[in-house]
Protein backbone atom coordinates (compact mmCIF):
# COMPACT_ATOMS: atom_id res chain seq x y z
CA UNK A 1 -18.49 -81.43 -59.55
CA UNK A 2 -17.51 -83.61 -56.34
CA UNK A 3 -15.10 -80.64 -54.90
CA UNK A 4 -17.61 -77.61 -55.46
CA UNK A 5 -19.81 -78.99 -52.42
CA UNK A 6 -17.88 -77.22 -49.62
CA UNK A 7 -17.26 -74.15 -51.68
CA UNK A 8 -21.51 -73.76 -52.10
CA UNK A 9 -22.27 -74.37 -48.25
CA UNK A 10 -18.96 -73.00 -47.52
CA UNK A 11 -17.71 -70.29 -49.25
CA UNK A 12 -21.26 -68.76 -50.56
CA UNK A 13 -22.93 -70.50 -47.33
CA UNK A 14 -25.85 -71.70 -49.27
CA UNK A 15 -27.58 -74.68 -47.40
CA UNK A 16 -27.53 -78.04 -48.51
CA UNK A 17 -31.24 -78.86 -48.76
CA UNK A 18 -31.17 -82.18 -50.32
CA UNK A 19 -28.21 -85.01 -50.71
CA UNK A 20 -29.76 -87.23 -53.44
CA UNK A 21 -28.52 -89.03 -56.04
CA UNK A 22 -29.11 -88.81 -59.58
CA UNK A 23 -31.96 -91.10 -60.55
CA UNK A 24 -30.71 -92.27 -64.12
CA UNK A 25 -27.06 -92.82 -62.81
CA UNK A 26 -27.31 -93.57 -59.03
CA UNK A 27 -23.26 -94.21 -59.08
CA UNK A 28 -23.59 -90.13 -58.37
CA UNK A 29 -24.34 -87.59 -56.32
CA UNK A 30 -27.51 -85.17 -57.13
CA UNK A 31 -27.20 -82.27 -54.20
CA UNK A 32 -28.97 -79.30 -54.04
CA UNK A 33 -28.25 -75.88 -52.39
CA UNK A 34 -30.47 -73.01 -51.23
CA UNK A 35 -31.67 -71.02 -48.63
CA UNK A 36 -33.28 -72.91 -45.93
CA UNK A 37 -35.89 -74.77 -47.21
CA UNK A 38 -34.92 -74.50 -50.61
CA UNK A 39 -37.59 -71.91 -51.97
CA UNK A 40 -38.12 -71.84 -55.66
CA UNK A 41 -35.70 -68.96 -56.96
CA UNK A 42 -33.04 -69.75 -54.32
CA UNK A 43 -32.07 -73.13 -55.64
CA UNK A 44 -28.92 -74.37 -57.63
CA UNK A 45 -28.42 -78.19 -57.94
CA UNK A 46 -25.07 -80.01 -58.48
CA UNK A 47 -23.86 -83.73 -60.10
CA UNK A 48 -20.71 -85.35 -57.80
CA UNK A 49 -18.84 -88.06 -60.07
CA UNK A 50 -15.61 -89.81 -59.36
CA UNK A 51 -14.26 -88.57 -62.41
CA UNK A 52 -15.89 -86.03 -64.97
CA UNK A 53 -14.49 -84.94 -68.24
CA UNK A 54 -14.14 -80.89 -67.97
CA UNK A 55 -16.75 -79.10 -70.23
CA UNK A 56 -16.76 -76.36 -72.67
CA UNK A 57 -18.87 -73.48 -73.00
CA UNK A 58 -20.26 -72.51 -76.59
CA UNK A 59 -23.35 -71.12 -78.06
CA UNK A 60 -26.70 -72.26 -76.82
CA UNK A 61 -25.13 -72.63 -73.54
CA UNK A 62 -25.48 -71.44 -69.69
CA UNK A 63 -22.29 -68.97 -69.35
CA UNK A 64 -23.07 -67.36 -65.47
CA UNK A 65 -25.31 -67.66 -63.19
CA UNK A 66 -25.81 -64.38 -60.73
CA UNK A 67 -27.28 -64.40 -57.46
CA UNK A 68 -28.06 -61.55 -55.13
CA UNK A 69 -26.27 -59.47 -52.66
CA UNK A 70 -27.33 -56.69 -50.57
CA UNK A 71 -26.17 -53.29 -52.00
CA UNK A 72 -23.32 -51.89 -51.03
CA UNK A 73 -22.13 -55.40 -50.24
CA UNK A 74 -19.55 -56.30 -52.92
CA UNK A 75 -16.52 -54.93 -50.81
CA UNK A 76 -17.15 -57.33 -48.49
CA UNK A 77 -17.81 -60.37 -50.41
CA UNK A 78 -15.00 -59.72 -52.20
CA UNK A 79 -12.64 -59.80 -48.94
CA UNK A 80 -14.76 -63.00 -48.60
CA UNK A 81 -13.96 -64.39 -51.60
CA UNK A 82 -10.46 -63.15 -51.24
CA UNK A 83 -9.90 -64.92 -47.58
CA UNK A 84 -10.84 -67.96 -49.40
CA UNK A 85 -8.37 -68.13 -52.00
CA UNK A 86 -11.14 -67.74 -54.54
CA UNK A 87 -10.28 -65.23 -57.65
CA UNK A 88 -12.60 -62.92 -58.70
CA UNK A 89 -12.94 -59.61 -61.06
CA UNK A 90 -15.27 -56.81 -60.97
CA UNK A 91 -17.08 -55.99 -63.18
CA UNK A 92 -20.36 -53.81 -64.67
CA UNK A 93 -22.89 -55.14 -66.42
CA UNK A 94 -23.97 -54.95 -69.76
CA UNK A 95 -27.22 -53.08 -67.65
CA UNK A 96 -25.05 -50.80 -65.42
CA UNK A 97 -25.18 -53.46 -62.42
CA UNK A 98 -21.62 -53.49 -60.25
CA UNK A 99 -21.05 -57.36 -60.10
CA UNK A 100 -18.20 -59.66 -58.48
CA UNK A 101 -17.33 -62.18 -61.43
CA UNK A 102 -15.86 -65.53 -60.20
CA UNK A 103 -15.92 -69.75 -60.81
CA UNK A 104 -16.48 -72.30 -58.44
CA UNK A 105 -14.00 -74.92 -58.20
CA UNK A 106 -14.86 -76.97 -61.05
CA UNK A 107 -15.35 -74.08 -63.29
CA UNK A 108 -18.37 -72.99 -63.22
CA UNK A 109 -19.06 -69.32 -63.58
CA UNK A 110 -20.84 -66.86 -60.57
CA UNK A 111 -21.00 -63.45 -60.42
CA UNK A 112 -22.70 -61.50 -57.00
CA UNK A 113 -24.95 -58.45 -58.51
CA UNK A 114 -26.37 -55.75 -56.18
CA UNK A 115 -29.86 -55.66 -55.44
CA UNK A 116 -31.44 -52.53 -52.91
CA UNK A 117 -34.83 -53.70 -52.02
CA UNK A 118 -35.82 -53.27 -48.21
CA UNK A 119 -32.36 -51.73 -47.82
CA UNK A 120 -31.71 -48.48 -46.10
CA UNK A 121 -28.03 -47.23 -45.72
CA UNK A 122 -24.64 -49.08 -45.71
CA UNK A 123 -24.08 -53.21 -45.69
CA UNK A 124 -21.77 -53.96 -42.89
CA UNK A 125 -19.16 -56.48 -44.21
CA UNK A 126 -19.13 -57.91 -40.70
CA UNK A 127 -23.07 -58.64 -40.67
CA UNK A 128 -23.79 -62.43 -41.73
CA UNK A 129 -27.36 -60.64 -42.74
CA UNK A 130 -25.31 -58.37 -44.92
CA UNK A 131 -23.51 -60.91 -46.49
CA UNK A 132 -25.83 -63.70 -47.65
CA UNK A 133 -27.55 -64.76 -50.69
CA UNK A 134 -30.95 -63.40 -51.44
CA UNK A 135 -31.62 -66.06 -53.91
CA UNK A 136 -30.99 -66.40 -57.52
CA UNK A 137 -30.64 -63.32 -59.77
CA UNK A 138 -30.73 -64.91 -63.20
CA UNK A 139 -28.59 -66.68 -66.01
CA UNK A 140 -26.71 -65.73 -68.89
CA UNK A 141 -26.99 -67.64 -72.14
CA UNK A 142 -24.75 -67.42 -75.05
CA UNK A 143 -26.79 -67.44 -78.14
CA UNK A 144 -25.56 -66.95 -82.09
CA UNK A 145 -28.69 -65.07 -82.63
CA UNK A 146 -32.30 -63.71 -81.76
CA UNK A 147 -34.30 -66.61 -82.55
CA UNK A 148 -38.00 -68.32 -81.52
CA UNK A 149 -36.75 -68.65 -77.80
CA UNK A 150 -37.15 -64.55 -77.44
CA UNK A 151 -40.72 -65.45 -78.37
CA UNK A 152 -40.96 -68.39 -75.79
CA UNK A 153 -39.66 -66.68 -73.14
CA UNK A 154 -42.45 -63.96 -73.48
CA UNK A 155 -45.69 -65.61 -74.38
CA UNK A 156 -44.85 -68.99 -72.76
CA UNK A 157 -43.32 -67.89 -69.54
CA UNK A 158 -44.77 -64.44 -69.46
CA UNK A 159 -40.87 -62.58 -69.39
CA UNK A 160 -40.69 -59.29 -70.83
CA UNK A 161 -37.83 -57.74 -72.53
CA UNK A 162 -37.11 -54.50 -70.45
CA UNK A 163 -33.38 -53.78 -71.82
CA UNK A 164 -30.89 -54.43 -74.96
CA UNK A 165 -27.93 -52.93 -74.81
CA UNK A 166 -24.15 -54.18 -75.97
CA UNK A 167 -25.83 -57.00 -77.26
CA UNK A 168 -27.30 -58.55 -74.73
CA UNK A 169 -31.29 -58.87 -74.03
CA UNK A 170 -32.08 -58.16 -70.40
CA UNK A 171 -36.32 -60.09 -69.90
CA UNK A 172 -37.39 -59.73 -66.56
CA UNK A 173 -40.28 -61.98 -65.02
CA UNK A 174 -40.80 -60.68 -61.77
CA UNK A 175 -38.50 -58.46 -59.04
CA UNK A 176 -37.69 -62.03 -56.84
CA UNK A 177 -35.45 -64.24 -56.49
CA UNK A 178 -34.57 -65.80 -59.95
CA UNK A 179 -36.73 -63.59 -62.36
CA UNK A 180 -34.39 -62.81 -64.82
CA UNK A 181 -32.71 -63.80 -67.90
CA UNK A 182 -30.79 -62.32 -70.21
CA UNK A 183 -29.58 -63.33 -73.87
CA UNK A 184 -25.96 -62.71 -75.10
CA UNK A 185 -25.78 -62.80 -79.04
CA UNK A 186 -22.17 -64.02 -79.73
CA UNK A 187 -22.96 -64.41 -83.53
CA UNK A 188 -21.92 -67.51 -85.27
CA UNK A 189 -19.90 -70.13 -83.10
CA UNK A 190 -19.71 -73.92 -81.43
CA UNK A 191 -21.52 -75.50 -79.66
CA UNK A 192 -20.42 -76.44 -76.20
CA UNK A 193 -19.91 -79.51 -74.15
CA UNK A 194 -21.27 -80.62 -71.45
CA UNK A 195 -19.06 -81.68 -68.38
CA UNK A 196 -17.48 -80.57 -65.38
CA UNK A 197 -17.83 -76.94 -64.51
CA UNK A 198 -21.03 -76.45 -67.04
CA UNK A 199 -24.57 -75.73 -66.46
CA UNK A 200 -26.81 -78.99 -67.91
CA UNK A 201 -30.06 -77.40 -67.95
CA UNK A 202 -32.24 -73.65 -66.80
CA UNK A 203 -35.86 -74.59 -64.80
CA UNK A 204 -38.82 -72.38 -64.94
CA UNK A 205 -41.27 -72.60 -62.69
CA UNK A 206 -44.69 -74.05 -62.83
CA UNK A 207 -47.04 -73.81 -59.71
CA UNK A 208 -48.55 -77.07 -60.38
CA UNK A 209 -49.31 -79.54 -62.91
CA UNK A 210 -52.08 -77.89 -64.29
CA UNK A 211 -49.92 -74.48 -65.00
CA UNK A 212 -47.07 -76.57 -66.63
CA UNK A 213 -49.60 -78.49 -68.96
CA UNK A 214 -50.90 -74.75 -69.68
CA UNK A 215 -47.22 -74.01 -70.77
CA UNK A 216 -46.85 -77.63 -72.60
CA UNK A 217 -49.56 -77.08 -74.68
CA UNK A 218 -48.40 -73.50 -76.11
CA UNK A 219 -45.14 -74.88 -76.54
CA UNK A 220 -46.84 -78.38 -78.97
CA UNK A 221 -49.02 -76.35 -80.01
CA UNK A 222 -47.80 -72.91 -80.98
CA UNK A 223 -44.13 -73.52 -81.56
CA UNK A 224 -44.13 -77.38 -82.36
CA UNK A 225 -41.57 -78.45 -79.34
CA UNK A 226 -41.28 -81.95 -78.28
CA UNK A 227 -41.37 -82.38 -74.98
CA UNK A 228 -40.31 -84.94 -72.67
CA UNK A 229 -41.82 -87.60 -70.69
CA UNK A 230 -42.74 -86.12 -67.30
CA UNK A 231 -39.77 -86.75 -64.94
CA UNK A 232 -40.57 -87.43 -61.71
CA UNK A 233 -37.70 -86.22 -59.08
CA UNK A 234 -39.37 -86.70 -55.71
CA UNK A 235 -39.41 -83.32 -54.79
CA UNK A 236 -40.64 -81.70 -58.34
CA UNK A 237 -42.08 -83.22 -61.34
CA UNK A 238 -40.67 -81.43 -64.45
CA UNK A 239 -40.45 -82.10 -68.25
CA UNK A 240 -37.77 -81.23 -70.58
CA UNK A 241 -37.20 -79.67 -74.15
CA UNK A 242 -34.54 -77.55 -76.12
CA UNK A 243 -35.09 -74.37 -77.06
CA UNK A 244 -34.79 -73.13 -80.42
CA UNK A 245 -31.20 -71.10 -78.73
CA UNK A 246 -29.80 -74.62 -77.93
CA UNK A 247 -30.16 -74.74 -74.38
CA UNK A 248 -32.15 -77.07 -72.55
CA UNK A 249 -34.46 -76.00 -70.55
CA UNK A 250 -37.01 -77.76 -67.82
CA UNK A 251 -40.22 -76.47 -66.53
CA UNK A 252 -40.11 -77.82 -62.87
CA UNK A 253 -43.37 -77.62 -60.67
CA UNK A 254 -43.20 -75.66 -57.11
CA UNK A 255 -44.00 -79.31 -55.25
CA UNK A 256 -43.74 -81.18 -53.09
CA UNK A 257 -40.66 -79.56 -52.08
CA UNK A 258 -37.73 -80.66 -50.62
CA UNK A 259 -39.57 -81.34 -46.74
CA UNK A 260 -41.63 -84.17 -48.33
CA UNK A 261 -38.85 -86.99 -46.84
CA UNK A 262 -37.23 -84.98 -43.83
CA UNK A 263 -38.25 -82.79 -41.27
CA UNK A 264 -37.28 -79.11 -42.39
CA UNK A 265 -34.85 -78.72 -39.86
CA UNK A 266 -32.78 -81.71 -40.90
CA UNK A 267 -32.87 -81.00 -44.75
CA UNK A 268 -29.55 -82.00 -46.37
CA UNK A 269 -27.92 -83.86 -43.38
CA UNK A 270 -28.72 -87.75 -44.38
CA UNK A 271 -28.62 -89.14 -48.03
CA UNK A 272 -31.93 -89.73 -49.35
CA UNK A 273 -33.27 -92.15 -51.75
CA UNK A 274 -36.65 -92.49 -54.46
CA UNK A 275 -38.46 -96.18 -52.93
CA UNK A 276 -36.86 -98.21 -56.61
CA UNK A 277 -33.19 -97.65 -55.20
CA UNK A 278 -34.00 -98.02 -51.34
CA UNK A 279 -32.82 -101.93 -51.52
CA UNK A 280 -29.75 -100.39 -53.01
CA UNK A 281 -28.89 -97.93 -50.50
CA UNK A 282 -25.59 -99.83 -48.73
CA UNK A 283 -24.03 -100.58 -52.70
CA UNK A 284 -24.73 -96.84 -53.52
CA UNK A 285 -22.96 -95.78 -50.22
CA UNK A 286 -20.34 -97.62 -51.15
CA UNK A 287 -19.42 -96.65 -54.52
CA UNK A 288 -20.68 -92.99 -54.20
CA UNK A 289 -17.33 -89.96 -54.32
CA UNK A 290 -17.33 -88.27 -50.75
CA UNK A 291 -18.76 -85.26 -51.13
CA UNK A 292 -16.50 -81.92 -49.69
């Protein structure tokens, strides 16, 4: 995903809150993108290799990830997106939601879907306010059928189903920034693969340890997942299974946060490393793609 970088900061002016690398192959970039301290529900991380096979999307896989505009906003995101070069289709959602449909450069699909809280009267398409991200909306996950994950996603990370329609399940966790999911049965088809342009995992959050062992346990103990070693990324310590669906999901805690090695006002600028690949850092410079 090496030429997506400026299209995130640029294009979608999302900050970079983090220029890491990835911490089982340090030959690439790990960067992540948010508002501006990289809140929980704002944040989308990206892998930069040299080279990357292209991916393919298939059952039990991320198809779009949404994030939210101001209402009455699409025009002029769209003239955005158009100014850039960057194709896009609207669209309505399987809910009734107006959305702008589009890929980043590598692929990957977006849409932009309205949201109206705290707003009163029209978006100005020449306000920056007007026209900024407010955060994740959700993802969309192409699944053959309704399955065990329906079950996980309600009694595990307390989502509730609140629409089906065109069939697609709509669960909704809370009104913020990255509280909802929603389930697209495509019936019986491939599997995916994973490369460039495709989503590797989804990352619910966990306040704390404590919480995600609370979540661990249901999922050993009521459903019979394995679950991964805890992974320790610096800024979040998260473990890892697949869901019944086929997609792999994380459960990520809220901390440290991405301020734990820079001052908040410099996230992003200088490439950071975990203390086992410090000695490493002027070999990793060297071999690492630039980023865009």
């Amino acid at each position: 995903m090496r030429r997506a970088g400026g299209f995130y900061a640029g294009v979608l002016s999302l900050n970079r809150v983090k220029k890491t690398v990835c911490y089982d192959d340090p030959g690439s970039y790990h960067v992540y993108y948010g508002d501006d301290v990289g809140n929980p529900g704002t944040v989308m991380s990206t892998l930069a290799w040299n080279c990357v096979t292209p991916g393919l999307t298939g059952a039990g896989e991320v198809v779009q990830t949404a994030f939210r505009v101001a209402g009455d906003s699409l025009d002029g995101w769209a003239d955005r997106l158009a100014s850039a070069g960057v194709p896009y289709r609207s669209e309505v959602s399987p809910f009734g939601e107006r959305t702008l449909c589009f890929s980043d450069p590598d692929g990957t699909a977006l849409s932009l879907i309205e949201t109206w809280e705290g707003r009163s009267g029209q978006a100005d398409p020449n306000s920056k306010a007007d026209l900024a991200l407010r955060g994740l909306h959700g993802v969309t996950l192409n699944v053959r059928e309704e399955d065990e994950t329906i079950d996980i996603l309600q009694k595990v990370f307390d989502f509730q189903l609140v629409s089906q329609r065109n069939g697609a399940m709509r669960f909704v966790a809370h009104d913020g920034p990255g509280g909802t999911i929603t389930l697209r049965m495509i019936g019986k088809s491939s599997r995916g693969r994973l490369g460039g342009g495709t989503i590797r995992h989804v990352a619910f959050r966990a306040s704390n340890l404590d919480d995600r062992s609370e979540m661990v346990e249901k999922l050993q103990s009521v459903y019979g997942i394995v679950v991964s070693d805890p992974i320790e990324r610096t800024y979040l310590n998260a473990v890892g299974f697949r869901a019944p669906c086929g997609v792999l999901f994380e459960i990520a805690t809220d901390g440290p946060g991405f301020a734990v090695d820079e001052a908040p006002e410099q996230l992003g600028q200088q490439l950071q490393l975990p203390a086992f690949l410090e000695e490493r850092r002027a070999e990793l410079a060297a071999i690492l793609p630039p980023l865009a």
